[in-house]
PDB file of N, CA and C in Angstrom:
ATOM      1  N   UNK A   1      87.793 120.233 -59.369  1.00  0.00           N
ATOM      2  CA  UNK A   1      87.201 120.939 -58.248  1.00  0.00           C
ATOM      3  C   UNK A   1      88.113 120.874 -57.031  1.00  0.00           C
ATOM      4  N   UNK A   2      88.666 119.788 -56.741  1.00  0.00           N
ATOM      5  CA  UNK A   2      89.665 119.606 -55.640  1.00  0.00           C
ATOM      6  C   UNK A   2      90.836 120.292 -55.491  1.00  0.00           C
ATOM      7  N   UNK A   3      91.576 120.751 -57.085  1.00  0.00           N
ATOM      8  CA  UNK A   3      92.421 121.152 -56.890  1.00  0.00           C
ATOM      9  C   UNK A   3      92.204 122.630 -56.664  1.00  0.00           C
ATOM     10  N   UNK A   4      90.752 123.776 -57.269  1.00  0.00           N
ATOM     11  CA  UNK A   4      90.630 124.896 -56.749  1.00  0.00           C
ATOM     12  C   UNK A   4      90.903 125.019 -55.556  1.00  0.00           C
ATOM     13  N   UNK A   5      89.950 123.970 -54.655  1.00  0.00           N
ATOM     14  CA  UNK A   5      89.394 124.104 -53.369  1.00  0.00           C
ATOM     15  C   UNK A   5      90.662 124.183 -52.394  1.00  0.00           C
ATOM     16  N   UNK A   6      91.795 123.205 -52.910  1.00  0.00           N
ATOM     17  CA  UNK A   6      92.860 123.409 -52.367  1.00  0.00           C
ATOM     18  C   UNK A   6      93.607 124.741 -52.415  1.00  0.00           C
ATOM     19  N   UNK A   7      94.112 125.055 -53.632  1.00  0.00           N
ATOM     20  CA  UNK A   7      95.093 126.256 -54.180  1.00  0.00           C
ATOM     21  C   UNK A   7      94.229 127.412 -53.044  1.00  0.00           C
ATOM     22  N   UNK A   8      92.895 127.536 -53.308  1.00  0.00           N
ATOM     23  CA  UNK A   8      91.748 128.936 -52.655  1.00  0.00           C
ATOM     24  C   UNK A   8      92.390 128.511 -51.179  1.00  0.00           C
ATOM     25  N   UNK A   9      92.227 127.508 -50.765  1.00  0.00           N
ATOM     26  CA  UNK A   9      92.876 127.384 -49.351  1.00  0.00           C
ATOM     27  C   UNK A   9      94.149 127.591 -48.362  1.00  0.00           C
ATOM     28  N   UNK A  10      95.300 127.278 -49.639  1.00  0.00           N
ATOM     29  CA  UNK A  10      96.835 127.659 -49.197  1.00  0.00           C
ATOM     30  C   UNK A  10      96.675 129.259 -49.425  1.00  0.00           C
ATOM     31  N   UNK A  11      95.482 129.940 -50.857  1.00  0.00           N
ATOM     32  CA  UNK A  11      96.148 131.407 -50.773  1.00  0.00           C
ATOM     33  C   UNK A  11      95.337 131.689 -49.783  1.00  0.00           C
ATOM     34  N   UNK A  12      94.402 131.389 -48.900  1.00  0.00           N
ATOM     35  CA  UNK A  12      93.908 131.649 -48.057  1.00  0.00           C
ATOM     36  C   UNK A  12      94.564 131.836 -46.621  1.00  0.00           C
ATOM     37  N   UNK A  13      95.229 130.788 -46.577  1.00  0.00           N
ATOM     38  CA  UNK A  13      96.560 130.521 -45.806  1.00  0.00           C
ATOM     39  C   UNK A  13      97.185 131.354 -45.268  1.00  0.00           C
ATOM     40  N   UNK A  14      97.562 131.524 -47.022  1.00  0.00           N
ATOM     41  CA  UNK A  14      99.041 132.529 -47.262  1.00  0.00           C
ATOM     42  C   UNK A  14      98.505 133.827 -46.498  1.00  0.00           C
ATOM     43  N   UNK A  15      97.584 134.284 -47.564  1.00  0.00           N
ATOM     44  CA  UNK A  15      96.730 135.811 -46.435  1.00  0.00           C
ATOM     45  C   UNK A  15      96.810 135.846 -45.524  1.00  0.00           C
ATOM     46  N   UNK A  16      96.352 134.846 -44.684  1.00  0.00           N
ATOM     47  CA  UNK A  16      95.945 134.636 -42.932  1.00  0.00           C
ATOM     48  C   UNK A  16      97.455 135.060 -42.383  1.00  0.00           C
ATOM     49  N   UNK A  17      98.170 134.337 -42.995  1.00  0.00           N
ATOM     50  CA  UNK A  17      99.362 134.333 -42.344  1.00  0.00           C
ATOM     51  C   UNK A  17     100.503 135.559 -42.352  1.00  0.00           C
ATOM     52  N   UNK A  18     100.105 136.169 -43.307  1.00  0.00           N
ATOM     53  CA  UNK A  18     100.596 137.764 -43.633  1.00  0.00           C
ATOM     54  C   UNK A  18     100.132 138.971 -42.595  1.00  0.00           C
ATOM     55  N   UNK A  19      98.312 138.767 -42.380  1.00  0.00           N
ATOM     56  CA  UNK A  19      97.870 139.634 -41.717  1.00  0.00           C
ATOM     57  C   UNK A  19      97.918 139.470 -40.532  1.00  0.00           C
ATOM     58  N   UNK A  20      98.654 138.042 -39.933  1.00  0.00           N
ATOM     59  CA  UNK A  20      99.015 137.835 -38.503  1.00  0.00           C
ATOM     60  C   UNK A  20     100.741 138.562 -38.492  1.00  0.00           C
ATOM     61  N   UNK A  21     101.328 138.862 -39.354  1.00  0.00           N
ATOM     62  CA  UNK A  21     102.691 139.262 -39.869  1.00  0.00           C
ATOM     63  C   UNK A  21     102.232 140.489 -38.925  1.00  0.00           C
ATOM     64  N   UNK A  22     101.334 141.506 -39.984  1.00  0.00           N
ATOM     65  CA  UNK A  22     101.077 142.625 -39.985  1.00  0.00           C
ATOM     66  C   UNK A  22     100.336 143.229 -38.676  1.00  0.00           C
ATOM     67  N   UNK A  23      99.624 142.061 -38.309  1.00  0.00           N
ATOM     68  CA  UNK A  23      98.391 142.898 -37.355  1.00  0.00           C
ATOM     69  C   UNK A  23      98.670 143.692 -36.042  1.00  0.00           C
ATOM     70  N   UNK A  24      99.940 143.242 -35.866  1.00  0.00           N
ATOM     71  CA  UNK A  24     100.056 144.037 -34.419  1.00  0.00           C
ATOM     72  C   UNK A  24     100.560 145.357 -34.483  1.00  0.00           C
ATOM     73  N   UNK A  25     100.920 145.676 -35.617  1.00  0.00           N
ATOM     74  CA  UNK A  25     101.301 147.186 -36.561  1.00  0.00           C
ATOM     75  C   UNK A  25     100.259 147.727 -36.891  1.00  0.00           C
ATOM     76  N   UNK A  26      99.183 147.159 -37.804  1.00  0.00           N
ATOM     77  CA  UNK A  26      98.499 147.341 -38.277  1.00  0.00           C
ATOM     78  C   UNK A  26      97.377 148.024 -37.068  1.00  0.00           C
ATOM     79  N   UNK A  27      97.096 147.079 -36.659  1.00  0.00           N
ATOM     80  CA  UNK A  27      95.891 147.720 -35.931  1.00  0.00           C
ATOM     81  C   UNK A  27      96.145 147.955 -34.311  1.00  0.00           C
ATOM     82  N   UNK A  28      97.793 148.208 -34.007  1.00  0.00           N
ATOM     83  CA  UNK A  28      98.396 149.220 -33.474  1.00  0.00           C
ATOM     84  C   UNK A  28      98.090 148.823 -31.678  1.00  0.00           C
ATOM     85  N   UNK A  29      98.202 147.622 -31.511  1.00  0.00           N
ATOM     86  CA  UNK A  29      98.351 146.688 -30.299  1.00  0.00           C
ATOM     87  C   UNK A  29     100.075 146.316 -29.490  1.00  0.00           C
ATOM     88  N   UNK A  30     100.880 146.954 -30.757  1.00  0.00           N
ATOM     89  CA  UNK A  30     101.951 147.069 -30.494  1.00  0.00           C
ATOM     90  C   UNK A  30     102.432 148.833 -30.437  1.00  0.00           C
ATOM     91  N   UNK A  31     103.106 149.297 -29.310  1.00  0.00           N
ATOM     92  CA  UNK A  31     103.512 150.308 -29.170  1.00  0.00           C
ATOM     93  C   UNK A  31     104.502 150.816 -30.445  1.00  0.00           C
ATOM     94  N   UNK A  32     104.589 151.795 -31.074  1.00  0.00           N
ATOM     95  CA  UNK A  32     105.558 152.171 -32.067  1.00  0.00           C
ATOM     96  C   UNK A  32     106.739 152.687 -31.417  1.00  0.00           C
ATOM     97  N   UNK A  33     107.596 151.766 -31.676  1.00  0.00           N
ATOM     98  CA  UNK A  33     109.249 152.201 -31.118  1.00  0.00           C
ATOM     99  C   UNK A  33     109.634 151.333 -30.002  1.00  0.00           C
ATOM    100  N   UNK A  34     108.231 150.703 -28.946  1.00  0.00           N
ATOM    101  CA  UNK A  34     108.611 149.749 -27.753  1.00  0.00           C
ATOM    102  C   UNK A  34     109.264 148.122 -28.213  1.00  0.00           C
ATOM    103  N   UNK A  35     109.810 148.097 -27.602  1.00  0.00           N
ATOM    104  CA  UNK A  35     109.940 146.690 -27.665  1.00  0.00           C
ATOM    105  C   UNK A  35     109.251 145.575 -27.915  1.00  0.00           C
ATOM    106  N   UNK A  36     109.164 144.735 -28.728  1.00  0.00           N
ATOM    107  CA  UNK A  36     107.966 144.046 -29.055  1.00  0.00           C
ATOM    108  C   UNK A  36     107.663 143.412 -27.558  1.00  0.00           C
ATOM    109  N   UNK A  37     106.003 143.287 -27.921  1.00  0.00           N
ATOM    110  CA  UNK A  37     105.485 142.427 -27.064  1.00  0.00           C
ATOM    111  C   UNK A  37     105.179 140.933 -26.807  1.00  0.00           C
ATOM    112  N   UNK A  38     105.182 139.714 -26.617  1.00  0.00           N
ATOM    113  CA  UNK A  38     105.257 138.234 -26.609  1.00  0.00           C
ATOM    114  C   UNK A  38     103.769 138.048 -27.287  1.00  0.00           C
ATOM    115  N   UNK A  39     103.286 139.112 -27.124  1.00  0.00           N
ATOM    116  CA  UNK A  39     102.069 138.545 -28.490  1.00  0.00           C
ATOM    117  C   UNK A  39     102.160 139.153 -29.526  1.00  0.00           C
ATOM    118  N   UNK A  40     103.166 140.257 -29.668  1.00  0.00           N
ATOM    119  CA  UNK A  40     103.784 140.586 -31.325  1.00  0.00           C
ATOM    120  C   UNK A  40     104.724 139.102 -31.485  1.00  0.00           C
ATOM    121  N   UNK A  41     106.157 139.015 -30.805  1.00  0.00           N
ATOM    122  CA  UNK A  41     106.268 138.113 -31.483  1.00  0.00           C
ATOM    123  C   UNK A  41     105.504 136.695 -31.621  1.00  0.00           C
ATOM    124  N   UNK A  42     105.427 136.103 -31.076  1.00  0.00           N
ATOM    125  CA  UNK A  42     103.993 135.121 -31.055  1.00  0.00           C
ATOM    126  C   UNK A  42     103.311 135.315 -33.225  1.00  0.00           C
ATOM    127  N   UNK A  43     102.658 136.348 -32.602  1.00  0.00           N
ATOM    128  CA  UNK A  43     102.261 136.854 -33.929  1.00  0.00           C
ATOM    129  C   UNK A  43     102.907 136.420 -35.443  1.00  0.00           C
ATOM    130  N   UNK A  44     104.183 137.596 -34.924  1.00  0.00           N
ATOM    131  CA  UNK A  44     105.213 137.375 -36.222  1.00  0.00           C
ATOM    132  C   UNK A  44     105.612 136.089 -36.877  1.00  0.00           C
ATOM    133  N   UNK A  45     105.819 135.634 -35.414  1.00  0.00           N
ATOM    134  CA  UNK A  45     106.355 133.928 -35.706  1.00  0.00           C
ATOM    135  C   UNK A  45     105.481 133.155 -36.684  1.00  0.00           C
ATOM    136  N   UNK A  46     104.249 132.568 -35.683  1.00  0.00           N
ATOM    137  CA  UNK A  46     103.254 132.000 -36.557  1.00  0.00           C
ATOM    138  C   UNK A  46     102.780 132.350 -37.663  1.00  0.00           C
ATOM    139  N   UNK A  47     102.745 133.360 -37.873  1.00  0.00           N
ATOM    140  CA  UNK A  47     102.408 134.173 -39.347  1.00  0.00           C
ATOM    141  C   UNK A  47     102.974 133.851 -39.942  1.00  0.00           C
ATOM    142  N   UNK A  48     104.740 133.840 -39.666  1.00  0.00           N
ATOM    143  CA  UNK A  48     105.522 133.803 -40.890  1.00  0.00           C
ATOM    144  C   UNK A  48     105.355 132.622 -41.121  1.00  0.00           C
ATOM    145  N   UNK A  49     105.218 131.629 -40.680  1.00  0.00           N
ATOM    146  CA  UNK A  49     105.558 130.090 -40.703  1.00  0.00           C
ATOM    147  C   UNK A  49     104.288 129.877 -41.347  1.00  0.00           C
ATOM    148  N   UNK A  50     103.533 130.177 -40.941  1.00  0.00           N
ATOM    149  CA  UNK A  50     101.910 129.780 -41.934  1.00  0.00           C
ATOM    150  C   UNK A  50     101.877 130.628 -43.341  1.00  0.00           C
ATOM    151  N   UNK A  51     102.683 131.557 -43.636  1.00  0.00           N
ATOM    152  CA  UNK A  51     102.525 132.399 -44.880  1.00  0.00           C
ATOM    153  C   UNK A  51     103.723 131.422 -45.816  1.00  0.00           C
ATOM    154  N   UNK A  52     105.113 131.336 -44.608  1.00  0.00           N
ATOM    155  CA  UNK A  52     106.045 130.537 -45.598  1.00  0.00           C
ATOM    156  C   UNK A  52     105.866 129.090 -45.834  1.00  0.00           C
ATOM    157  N   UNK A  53     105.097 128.597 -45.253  1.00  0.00           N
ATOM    158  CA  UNK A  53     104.336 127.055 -45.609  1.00  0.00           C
ATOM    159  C   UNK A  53     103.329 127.137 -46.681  1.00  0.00           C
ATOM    160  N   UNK A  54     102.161 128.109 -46.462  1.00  0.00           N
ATOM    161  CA  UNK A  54     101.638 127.806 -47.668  1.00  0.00           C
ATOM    162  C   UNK A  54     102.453 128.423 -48.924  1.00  0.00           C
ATOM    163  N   UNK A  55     103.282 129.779 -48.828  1.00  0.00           N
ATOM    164  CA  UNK A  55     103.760 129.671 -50.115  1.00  0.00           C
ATOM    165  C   UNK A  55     104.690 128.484 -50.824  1.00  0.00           C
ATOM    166  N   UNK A  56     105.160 127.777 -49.948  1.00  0.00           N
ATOM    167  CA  UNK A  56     105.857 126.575 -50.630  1.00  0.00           C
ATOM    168  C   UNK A  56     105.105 125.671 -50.999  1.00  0.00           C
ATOM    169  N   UNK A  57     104.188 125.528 -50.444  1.00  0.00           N
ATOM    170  CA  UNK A  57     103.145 124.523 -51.066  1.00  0.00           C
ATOM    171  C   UNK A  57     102.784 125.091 -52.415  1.00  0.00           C
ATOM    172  N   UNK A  58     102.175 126.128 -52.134  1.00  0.00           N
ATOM    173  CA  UNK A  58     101.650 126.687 -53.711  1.00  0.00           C
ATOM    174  C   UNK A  58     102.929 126.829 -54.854  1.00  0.00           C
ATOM    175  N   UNK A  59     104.343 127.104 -54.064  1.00  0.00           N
ATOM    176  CA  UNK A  59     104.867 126.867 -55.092  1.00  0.00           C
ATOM    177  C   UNK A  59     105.252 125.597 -55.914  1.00  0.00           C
ATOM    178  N   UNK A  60     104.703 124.525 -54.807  1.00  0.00           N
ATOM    179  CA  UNK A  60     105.184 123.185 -54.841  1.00  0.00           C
ATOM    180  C   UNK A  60     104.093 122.346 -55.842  1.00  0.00           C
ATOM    181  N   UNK A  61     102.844 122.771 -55.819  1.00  0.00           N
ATOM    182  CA  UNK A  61     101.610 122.522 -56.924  1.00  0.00           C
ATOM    183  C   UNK A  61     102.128 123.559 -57.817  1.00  0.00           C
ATOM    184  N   UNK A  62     102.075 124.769 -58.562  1.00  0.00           N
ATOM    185  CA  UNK A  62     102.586 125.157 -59.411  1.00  0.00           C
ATOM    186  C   UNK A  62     103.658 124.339 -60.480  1.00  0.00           C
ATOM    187  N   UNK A  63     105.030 123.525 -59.433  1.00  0.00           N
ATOM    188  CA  UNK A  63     105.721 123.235 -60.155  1.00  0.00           C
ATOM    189  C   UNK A  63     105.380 121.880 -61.012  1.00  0.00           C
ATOM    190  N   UNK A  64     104.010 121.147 -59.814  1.00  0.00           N
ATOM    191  CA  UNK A  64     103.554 119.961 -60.450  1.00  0.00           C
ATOM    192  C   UNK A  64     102.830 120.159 -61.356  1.00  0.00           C
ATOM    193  N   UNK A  65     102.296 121.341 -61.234  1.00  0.00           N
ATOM    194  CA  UNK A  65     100.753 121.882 -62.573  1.00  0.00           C
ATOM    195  C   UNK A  65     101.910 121.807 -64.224  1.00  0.00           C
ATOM    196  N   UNK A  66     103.369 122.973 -63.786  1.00  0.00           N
ATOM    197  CA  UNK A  66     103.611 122.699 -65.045  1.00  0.00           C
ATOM    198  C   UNK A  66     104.465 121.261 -65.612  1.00  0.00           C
ATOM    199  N   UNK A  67     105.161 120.757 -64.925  1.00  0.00           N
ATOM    200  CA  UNK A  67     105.435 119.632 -65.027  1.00  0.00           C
ATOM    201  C   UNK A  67     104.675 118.445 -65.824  1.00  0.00           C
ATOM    202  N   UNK A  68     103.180 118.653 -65.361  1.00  0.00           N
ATOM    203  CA  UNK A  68     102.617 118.207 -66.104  1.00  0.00           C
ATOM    204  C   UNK A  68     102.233 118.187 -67.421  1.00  0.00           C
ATOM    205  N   UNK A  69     101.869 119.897 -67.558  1.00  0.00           N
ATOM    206  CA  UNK A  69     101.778 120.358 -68.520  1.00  0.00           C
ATOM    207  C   UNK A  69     103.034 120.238 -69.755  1.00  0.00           C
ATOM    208  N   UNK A  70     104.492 120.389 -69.495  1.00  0.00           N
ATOM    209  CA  UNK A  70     105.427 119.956 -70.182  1.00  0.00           C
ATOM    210  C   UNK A  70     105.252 118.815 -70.378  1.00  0.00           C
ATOM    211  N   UNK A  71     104.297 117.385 -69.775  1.00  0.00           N
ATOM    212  CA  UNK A  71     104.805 116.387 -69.978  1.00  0.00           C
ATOM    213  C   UNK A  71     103.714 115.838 -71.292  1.00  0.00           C
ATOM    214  N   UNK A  72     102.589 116.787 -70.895  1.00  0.00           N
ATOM    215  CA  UNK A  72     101.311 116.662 -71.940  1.00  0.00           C
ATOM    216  C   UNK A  72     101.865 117.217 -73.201  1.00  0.00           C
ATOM    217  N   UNK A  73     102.771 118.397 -73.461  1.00  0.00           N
ATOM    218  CA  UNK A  73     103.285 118.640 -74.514  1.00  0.00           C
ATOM    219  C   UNK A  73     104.428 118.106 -75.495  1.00  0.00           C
ATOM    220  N   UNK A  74     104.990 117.433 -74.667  1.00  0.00           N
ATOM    221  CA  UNK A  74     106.052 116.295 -75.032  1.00  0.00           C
ATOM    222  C   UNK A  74     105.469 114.869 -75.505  1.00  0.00           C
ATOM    223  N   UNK A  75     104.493 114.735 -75.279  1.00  0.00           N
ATOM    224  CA  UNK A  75     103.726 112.986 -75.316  1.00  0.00           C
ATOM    225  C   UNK A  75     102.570 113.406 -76.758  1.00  0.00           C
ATOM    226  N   UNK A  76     102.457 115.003 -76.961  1.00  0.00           N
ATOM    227  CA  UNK A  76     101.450 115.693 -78.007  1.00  0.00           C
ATOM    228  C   UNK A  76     102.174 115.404 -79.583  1.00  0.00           C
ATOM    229  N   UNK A  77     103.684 115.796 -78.865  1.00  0.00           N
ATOM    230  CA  UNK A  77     104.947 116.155 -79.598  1.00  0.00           C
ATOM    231  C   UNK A  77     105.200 114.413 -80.393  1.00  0.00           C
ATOM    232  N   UNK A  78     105.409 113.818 -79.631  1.00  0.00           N
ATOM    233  CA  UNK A  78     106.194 112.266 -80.217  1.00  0.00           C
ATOM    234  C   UNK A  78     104.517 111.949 -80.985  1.00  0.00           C
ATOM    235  N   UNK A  79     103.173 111.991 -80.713  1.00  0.00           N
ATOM    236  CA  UNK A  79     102.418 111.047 -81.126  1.00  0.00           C
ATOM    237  C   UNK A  79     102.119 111.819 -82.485  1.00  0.00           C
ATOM    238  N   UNK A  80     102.654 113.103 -82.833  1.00  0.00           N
ATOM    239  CA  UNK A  80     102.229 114.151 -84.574  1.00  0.00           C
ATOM    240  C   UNK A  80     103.811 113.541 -85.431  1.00  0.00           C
ATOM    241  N   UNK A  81     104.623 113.209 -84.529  1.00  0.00           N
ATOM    242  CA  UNK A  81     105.272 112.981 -85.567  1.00  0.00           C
ATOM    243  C   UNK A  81     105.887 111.456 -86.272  1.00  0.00           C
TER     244      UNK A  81
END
């Protein structure tokens, strides 16, 4: 259960942190063609940093999920033969 609650949370993260990427485009608080504004970048910044944090995390459980999993198949491996 802990580990859903986590993973649902970094991709939760990850989202949050994309649509702070996007939002000042998106829902058009930023002029098209002006110079960004200190709450576009603001925006951009934190976004990216919260989208590229949780994706390293998630990639960082991923690599432990299979790790494990190789290690369960290797320990399956020595005890059949």
């Amino acid at each position: 259960m802990k580990s859903k609650l986590g993973v649902s949370a970094l991709a939760l993260l990850f989202l949050g942190g994309l649509w702070l990427v996007a939002a000042p485009f998106a829902v058009g608080y930023q002029p098209r063609g002006d110079e960004w504004t200190d709450a576009t970048v603001n925006d951009v910044w934190v976004g990216g940093l919260l989208a590229g944090g949780a994706f390293l995390a998630l990639v960082a459980y991923a690599a432990d999920a299979l790790r494990d999993l190789a290690g369960r198949g290797r320990h399956a491996m020595d005890t059949t033969t």
